[in-house]
Protein backbone atom coordinates (compact mmCIF):
# COMPACT_ATOMS: atom_id res chain seq x y z
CA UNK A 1 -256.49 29.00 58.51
CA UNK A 2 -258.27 26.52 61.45
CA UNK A 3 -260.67 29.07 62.34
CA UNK A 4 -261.32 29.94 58.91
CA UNK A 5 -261.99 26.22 57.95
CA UNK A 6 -264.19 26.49 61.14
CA UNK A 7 -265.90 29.81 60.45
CA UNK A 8 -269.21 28.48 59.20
CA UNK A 9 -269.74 26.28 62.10
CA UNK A 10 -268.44 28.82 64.77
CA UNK A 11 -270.27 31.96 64.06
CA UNK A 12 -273.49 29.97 62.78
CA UNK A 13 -276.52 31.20 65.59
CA UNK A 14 -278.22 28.11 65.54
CA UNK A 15 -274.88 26.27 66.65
CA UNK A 16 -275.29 25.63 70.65
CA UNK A 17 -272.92 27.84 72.95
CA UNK A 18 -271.09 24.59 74.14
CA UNK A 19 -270.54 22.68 70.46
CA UNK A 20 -268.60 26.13 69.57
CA UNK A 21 -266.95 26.28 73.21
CA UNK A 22 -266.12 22.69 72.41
CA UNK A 23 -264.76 23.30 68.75
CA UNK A 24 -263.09 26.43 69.82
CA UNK A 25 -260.73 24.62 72.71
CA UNK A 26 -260.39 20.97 70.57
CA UNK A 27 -259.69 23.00 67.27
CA UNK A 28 -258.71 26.47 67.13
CA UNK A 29 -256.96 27.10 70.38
CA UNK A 30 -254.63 24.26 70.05
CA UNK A 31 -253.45 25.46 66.21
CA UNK A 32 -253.01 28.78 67.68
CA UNK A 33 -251.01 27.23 71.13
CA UNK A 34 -248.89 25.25 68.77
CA UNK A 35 -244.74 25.19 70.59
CA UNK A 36 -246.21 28.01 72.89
CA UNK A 37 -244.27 26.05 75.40
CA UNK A 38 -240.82 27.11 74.13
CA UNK A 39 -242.10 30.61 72.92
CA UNK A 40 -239.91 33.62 74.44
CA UNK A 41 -243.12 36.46 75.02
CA UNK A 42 -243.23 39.65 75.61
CA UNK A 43 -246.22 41.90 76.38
CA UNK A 44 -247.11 42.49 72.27
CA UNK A 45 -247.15 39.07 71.86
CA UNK A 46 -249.36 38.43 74.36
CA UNK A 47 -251.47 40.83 73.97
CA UNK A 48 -251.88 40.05 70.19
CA UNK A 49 -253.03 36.58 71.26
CA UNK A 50 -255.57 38.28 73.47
CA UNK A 51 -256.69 40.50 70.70
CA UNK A 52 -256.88 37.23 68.08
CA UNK A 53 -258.57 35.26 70.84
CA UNK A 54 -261.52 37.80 71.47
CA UNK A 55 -261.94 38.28 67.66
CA UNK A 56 -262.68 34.92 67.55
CA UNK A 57 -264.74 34.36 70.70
CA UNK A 58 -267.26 37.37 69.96
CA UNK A 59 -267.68 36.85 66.85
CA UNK A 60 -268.39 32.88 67.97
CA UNK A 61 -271.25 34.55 70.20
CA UNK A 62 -272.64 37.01 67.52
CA UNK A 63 -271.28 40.33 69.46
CA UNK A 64 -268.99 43.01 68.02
CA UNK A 65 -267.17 45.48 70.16
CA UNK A 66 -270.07 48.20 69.83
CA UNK A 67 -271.89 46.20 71.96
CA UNK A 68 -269.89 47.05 75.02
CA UNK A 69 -269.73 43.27 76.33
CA UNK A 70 -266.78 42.63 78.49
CA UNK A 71 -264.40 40.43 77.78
CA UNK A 72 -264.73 38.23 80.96
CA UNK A 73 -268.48 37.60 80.37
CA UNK A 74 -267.70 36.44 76.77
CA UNK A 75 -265.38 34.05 78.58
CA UNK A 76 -268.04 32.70 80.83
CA UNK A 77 -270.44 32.29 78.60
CA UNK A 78 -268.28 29.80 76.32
CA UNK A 79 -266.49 28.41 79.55
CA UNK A 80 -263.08 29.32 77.76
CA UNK A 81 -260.04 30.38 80.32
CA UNK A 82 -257.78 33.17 78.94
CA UNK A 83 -255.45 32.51 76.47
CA UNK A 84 -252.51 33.88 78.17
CA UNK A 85 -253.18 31.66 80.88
CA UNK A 86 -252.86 28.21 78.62
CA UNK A 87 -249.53 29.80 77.64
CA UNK A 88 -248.50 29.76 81.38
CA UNK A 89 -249.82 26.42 81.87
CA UNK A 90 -247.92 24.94 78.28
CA UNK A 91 -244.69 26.82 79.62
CA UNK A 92 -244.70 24.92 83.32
CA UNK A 93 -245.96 22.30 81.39
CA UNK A 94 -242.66 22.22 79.96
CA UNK A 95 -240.35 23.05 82.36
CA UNK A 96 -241.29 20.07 84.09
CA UNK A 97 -240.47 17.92 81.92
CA UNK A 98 -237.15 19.24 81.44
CA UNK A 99 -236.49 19.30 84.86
CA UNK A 100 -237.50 15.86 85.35
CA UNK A 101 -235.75 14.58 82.10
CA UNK A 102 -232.47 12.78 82.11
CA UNK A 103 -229.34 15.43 81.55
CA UNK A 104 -228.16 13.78 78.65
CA UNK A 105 -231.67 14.65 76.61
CA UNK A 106 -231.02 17.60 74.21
CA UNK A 107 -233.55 19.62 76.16
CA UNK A 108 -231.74 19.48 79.30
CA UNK A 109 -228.48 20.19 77.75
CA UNK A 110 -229.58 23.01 76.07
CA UNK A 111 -231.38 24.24 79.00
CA UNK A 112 -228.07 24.09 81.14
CA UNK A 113 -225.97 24.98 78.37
CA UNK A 114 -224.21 28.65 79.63
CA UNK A 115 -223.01 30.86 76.74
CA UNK A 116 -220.19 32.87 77.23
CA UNK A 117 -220.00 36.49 77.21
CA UNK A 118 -221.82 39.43 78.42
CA UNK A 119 -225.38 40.79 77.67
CA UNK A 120 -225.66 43.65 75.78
CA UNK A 121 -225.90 47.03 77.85
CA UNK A 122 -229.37 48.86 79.20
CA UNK A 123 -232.16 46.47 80.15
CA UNK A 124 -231.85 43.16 79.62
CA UNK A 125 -234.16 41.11 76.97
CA UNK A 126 -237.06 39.10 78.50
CA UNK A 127 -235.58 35.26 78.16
CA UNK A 128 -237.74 32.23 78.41
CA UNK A 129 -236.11 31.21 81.58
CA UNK A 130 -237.43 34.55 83.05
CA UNK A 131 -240.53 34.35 81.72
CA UNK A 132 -241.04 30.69 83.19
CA UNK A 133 -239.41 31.97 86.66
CA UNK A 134 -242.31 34.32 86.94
CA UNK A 135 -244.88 31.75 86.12
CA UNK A 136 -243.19 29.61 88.53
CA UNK A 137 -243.78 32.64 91.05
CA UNK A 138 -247.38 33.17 90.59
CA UNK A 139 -248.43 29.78 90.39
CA UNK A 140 -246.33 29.22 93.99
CA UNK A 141 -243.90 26.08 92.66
CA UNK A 142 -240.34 25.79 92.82
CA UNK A 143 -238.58 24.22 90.49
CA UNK A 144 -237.53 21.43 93.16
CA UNK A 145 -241.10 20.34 93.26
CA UNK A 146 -241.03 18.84 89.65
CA UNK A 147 -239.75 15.71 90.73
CA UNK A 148 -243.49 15.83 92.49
CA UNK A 149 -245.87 15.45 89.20
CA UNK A 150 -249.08 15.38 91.10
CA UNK A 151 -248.19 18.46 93.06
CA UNK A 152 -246.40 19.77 90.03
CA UNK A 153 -249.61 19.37 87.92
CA UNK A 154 -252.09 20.53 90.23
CA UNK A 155 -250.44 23.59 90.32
CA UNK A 156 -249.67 24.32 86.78
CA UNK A 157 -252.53 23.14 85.00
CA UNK A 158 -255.88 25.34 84.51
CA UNK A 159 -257.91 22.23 85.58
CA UNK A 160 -260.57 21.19 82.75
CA UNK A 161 -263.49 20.82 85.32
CA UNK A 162 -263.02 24.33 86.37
CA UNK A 163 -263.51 25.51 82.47
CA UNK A 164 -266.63 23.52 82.37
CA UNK A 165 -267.84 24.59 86.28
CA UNK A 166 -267.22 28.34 84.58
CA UNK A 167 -269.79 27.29 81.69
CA UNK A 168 -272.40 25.98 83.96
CA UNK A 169 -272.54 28.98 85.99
CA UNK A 170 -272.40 31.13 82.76
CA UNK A 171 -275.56 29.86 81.12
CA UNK A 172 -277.88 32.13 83.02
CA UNK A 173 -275.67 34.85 82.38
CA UNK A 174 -276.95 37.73 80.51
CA UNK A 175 -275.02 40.50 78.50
């Protein structure tokens, strides 16, 4: 509903590039990103997102998918980092809080909580705890460094000025 509220503004041509970058990543993306943090995803999620996200990014810059415009280039022109990677960074975001928290908070006890029994047979379900644990691998953390929140946020978050260094290389960019 956000980016239909915002539809006028967004995929207007006489709007500036970085107002709709800027209305994009203040309005949309954060309606969309809403309790990612504690989301359990699989691949169709996340590539749903994707799909959503590049709807709403090309049709920001005028293109359609006939135009043969890849998707990175899109990205660099509106200085906009991919979707699934604000997931990642909401997710570690997260789980370093709860690490940090005190053990009697309701996240940490349900975060510790073990549940009796045994998992179903065949391949086991993606959990969140897996999906975190492989964030936690690419980004290079362990959870011991938590209790670290400059180290713990340097690595985690998709820093701001690197969106913005993205858009001021992009501008003489041409599809």
């Amino acid at each position: 509903m956000k980016w239909r509220e915002v539809t006028a503004v967004l995929c207007d041509k006489r709007m500036p590039i970085r107002l709709k970058s800027l209305i994009y990543k203040t309005v949309v993306r954060p309606v969309a990103l809403y309790g990612a943090e504690c989301w359990q995803t699989t691949k169709t999620t996340d590539e749903k997102l994707h799909v959503m996200e590049m709807r709403m990014l090309r049709c920001a810059l005028g293109f359609t998918r006939l135009d043969r415009i890849r998707n990175t280039s899109i990205r660099q022109q509106l200085g906009i980092t991919a979707i699934t990677e604000k997931m990642q960074e909401h997710r570690l975001r997260w789980y370093g809080h709860v690490l940090r928290a005190n053990l009697s908070t309701v996240a940490s006890l349900a975060y510790n909580m073990h549940v009796d029994g045994r998992r179903p047979r065949g391949r086991p379900k993606q959990r969140w705890q897996d999906k975190t644990f492989n964030d936690l691998r690419k980004t290079g953390l362990q959870p011991t460094d938590a209790s670290n929140r400059q180290l713990w946020r340097s690595h985690s978050n998709r820093d701001k000025s690197q969106d913005e260094d993205v858009f001021i290389h992009a501008k003489n960019v041409v599809p």
